[in-house]
Protein backbone atom coordinates (compact mmCIF):
# COMPACT_ATOMS: atom_id res chain seq x y z
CA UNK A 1 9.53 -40.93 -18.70
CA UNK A 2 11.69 -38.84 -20.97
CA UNK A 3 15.12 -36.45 -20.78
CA UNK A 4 13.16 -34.02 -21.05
CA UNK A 5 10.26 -34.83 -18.63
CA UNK A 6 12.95 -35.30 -15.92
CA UNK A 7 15.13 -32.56 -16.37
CA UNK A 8 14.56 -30.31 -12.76
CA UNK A 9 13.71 -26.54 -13.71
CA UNK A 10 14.01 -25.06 -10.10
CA UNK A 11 15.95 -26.76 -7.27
CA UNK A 12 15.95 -26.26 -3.19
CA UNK A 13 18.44 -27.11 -0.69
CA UNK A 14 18.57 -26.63 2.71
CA UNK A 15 17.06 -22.70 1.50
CA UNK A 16 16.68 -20.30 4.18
CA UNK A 17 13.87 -17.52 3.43
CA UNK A 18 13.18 -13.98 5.38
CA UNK A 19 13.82 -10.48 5.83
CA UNK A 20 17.92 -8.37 6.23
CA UNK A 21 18.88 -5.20 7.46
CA UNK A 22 21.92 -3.86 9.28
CA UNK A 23 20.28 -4.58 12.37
CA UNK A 24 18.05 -7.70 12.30
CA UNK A 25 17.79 -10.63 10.31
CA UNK A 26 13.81 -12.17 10.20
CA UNK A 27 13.69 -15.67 9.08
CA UNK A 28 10.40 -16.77 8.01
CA UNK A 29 11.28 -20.50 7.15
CA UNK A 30 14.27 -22.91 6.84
CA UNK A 31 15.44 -25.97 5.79
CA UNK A 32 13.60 -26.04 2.47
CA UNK A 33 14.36 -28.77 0.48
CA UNK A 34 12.51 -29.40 -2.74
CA UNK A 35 12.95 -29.88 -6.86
CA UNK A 36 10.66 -29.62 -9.55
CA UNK A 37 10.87 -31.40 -12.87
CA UNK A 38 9.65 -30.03 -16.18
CA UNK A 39 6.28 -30.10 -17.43
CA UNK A 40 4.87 -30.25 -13.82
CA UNK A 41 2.02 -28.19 -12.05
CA UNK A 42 2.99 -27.22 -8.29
CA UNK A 43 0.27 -25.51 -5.81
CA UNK A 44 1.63 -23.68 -2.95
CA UNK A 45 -0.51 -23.80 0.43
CA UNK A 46 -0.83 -22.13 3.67
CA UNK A 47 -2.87 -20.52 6.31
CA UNK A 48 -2.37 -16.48 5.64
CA UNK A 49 1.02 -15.04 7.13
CA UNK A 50 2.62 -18.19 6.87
CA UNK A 51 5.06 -16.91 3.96
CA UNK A 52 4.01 -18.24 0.57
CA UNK A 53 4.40 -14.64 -1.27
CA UNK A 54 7.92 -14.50 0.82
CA UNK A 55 8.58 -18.12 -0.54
CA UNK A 56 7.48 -17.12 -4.10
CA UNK A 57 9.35 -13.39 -3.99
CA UNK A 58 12.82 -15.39 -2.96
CA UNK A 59 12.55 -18.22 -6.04
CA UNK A 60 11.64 -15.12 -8.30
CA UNK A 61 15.12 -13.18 -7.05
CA UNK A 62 12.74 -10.26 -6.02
CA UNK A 63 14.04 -10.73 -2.22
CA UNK A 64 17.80 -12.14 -1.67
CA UNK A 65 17.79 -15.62 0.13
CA UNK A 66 19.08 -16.05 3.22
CA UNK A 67 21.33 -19.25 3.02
CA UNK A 68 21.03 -22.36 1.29
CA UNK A 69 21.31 -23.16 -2.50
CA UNK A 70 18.70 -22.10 -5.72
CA UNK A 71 18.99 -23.38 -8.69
CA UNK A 72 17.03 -22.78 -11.97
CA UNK A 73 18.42 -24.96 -14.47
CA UNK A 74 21.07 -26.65 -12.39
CA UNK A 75 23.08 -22.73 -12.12
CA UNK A 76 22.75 -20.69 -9.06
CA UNK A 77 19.84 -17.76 -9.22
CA UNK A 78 22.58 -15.23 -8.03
CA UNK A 79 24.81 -16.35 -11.15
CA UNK A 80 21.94 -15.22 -13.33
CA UNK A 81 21.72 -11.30 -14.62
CA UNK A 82 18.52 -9.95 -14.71
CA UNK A 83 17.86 -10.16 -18.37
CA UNK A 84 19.08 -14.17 -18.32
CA UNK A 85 16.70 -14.70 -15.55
CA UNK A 86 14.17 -13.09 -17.83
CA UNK A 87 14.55 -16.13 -19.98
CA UNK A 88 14.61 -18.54 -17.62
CA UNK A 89 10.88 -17.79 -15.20
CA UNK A 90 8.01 -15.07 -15.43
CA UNK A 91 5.84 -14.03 -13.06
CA UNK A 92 2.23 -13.40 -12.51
CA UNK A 93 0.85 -11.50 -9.44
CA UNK A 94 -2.00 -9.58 -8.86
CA UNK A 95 -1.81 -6.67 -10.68
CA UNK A 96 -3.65 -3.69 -11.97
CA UNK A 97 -2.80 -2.94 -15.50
CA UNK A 98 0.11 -0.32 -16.54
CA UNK A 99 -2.50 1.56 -18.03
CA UNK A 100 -6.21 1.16 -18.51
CA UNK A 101 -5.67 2.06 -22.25
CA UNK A 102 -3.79 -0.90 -23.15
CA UNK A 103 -5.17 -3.69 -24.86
CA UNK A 104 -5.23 -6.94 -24.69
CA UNK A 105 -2.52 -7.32 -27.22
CA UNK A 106 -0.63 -4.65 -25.84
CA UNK A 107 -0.42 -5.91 -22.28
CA UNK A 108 0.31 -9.80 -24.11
CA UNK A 109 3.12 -7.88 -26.43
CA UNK A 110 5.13 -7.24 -23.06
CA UNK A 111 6.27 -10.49 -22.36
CA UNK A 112 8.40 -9.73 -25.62
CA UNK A 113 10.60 -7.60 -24.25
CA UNK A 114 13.39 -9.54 -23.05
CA UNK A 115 13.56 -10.85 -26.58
CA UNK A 116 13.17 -7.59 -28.45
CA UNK A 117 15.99 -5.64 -30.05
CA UNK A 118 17.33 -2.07 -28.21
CA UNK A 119 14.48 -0.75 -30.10
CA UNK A 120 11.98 -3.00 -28.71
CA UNK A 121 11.17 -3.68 -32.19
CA UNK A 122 8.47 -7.29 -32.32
CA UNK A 123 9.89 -9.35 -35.22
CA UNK A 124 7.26 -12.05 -37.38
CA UNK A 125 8.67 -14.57 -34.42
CA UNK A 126 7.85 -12.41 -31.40
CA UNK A 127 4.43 -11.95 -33.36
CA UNK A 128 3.53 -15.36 -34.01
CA UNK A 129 4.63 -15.97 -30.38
CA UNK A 130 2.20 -13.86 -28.62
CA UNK A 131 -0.75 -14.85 -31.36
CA UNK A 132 0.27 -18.41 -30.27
CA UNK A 133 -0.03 -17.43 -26.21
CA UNK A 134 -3.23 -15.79 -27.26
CA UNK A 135 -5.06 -18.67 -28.47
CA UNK A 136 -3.57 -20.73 -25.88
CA UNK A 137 -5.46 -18.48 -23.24
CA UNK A 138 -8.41 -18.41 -25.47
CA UNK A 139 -7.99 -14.76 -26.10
CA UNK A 140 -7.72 -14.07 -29.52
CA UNK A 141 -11.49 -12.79 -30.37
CA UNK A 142 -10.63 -10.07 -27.13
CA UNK A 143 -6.63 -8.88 -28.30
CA UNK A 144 -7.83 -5.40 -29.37
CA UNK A 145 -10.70 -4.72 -26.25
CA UNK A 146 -8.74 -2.78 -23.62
CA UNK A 147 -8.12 -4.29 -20.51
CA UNK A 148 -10.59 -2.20 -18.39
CA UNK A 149 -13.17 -3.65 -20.46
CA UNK A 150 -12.67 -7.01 -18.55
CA UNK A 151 -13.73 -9.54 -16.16
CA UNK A 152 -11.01 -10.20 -13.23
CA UNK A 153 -11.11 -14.08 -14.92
CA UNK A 154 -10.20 -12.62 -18.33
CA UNK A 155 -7.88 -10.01 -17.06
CA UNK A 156 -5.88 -13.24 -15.06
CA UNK A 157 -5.50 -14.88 -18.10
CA UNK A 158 -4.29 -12.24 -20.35
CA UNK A 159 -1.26 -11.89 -17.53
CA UNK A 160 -1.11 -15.67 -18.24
CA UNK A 161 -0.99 -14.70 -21.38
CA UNK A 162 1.81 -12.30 -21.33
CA UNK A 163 4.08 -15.11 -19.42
CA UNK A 164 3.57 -17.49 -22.57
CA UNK A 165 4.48 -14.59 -25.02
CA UNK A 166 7.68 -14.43 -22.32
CA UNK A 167 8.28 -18.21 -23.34
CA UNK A 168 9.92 -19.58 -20.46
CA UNK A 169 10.17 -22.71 -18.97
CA UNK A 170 9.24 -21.65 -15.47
CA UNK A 171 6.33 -19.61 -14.84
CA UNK A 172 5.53 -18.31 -10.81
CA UNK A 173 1.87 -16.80 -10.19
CA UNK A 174 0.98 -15.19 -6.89
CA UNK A 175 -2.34 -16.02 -5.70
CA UNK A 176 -4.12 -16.62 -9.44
CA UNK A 177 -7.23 -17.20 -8.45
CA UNK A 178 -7.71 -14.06 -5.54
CA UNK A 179 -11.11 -12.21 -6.59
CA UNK A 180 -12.43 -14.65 -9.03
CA UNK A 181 -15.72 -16.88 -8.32
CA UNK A 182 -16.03 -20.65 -8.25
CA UNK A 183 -16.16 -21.70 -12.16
CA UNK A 184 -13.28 -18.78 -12.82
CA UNK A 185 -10.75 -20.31 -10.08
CA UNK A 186 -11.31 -23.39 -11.52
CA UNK A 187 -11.08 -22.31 -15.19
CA UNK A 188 -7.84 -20.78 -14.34
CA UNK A 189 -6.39 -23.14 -12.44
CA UNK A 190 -7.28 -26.08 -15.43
CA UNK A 191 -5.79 -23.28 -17.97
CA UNK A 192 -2.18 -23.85 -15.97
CA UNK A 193 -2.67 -28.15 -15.74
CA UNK A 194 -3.16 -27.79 -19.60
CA UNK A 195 -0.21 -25.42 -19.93
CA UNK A 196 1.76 -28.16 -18.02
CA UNK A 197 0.61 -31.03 -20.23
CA UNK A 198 0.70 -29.28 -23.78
CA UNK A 199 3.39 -26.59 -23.63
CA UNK A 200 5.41 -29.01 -21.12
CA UNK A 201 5.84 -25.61 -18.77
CA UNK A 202 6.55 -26.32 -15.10
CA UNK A 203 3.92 -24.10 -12.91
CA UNK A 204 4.03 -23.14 -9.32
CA UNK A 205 1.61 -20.89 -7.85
CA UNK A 206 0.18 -20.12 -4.76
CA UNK A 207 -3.47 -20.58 -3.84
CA UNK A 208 -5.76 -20.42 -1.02
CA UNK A 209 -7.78 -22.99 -3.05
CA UNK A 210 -6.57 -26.06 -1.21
CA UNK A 211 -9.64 -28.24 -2.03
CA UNK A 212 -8.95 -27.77 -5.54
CA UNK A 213 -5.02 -28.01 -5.60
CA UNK A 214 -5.50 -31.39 -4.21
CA UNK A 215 -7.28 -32.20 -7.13
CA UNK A 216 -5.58 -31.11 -10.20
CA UNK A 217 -2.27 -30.50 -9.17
CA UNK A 218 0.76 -32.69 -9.68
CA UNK A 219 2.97 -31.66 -6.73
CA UNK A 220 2.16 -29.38 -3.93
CA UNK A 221 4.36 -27.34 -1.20
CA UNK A 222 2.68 -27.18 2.28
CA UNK A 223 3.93 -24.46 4.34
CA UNK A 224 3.00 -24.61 8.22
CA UNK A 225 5.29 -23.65 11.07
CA UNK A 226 6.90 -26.09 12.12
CA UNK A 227 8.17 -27.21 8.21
CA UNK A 228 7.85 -27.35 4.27
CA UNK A 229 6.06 -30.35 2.90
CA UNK A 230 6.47 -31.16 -0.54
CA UNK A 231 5.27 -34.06 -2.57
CA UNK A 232 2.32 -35.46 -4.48
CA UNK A 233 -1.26 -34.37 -3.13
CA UNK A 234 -2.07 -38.56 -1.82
CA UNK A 235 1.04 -38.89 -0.31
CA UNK A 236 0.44 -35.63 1.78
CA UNK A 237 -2.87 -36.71 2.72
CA UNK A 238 -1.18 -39.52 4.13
CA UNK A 239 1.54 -38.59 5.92
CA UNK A 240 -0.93 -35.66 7.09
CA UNK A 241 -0.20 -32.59 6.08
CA UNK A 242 -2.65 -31.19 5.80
CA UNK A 243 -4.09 -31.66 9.35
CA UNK A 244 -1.97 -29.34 10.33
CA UNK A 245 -2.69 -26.17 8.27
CA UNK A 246 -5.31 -24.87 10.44
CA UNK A 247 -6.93 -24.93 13.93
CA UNK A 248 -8.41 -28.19 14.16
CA UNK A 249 -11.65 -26.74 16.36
CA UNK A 250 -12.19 -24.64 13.41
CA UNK A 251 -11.76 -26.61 10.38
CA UNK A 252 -10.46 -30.05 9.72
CA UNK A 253 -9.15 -32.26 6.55
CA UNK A 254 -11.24 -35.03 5.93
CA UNK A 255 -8.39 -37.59 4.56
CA UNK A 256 -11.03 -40.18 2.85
CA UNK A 257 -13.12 -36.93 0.69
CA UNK A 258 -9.98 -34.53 0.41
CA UNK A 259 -11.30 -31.69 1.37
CA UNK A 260 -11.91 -29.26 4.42
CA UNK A 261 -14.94 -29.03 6.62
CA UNK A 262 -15.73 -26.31 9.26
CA UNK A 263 -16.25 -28.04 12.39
């Protein structure tokens, strides 16, 4: 394994998570302790409630932390302005477009912007950029149809899309896969393994698709309550996980096939 290959993008310790005011302080979960190396693809799991969008708003610097230490590129994520962080992670949640007018291109031509001059002028770079994160996504016969002219599968991976054109190392999605049918969940999720393996991006998104994290991804995070479980899929079927997640006179983990069963 490479420099490059080993060199840890994002970076937990002892991280406390939750909710401030004057008058209360909610913690949702503690004592996270986890790193993620480039060029690897990281599925975050839970039962609902549990706090992956918290998890994923606090390593995104949408919602302060609560104690501990975050690191994107070995630096604090409170040392970062918001424009640096720009160039260091995007994000992809669930999202209705900023207007139903825009195309394809447009909504792609976004992810310039922390690159752009005062003007927001796109140079021949920032163009050949977003052409690139176009074909990448498979997108490039659909750049001028606007974006209520799409399927919810296409319409994920133009905001896919738009985080290439952002061309960071570290791209966060929020629930990718919500709304989409069987083959789409898994087209999308193999979109972001190939990403990993081609563009050498580190991934981490959250996914009610547990089955199929298990399968592709490289890492995962398993949030129950009592803890935060991170490491390769096989070695959290082992240490069992993944029993955990849910009710066991509901559903259960069969350890030998992967996968849940309804009991």
């Amino acid at each position: 394994m490479d420099n490059l290959s080993q060199h840890t993008v994002i970076k937990c310790q002892d991280l406390s998570i939750g909710y401030q005011n004057k008058k209360k302080t909610s913690v949702i979960a503690s004592t996270i302790n986890f790193s993620i190396t480039q060029g690897t693809l990281v599925a975050l799991v839970g039962s609902n409630g549990i706090g992956k969008s918290t998890l994923l708003k606090s390593l995104t610097a949408m919602l302060p932390t609560l104690s501990g230490s975050l690191q994107i590129d070995a630096t604090e994520i409170t040392a970062y302005s918001a424009l640096a962080l720009s160039n260091k992670l995007s994000v992809v949640l669930t999202e209705a477009p900023a207007s139903k007018n825009l195309t394809v291109l447009e909504l792609v031509s976004l992810g310039r912007q922390p690159h752009t001059n005062w003007m927001g002028s796109l140079t021949q770079n920032d163009k050949d950029i977003i052409q690139q994160a176009l074909e990448d996504t498979d997108l490039a016969s659909l750049k001028h149809k606007n974006c209520f002219e799409l399927s919810d599968g296409q319409l994920q991976r133009v905001y896919i899309a738009r985080a290439l054109a952002q061309d960071t190392p570290l791209i966060i999605l929020d629930e990718p896969t919500t709304h989409l049918d069987l083959y789409h969940r898994a087209a999308i999720v193999k979109l972001l393994k190939k990403l990993t393996v081609e563009k050498n991006k580190t991934i981490l998104f959250s996914t009610h698709e547990i089955d199929l994290a298990i399968q592709i991804s490289d890492k995962m995070l398993v949030m129950t309550p009592q803890n935060i479980a991170f490491d390769s899929p096989c070695n959290l079927i082992k240490q069992g996980s993944f029993d955990v997640l849910f009710p066991n006179e509901i559903v259960v983990f069969d350890k030998k096939t992967g996968r849940f069963s309804v009991t």
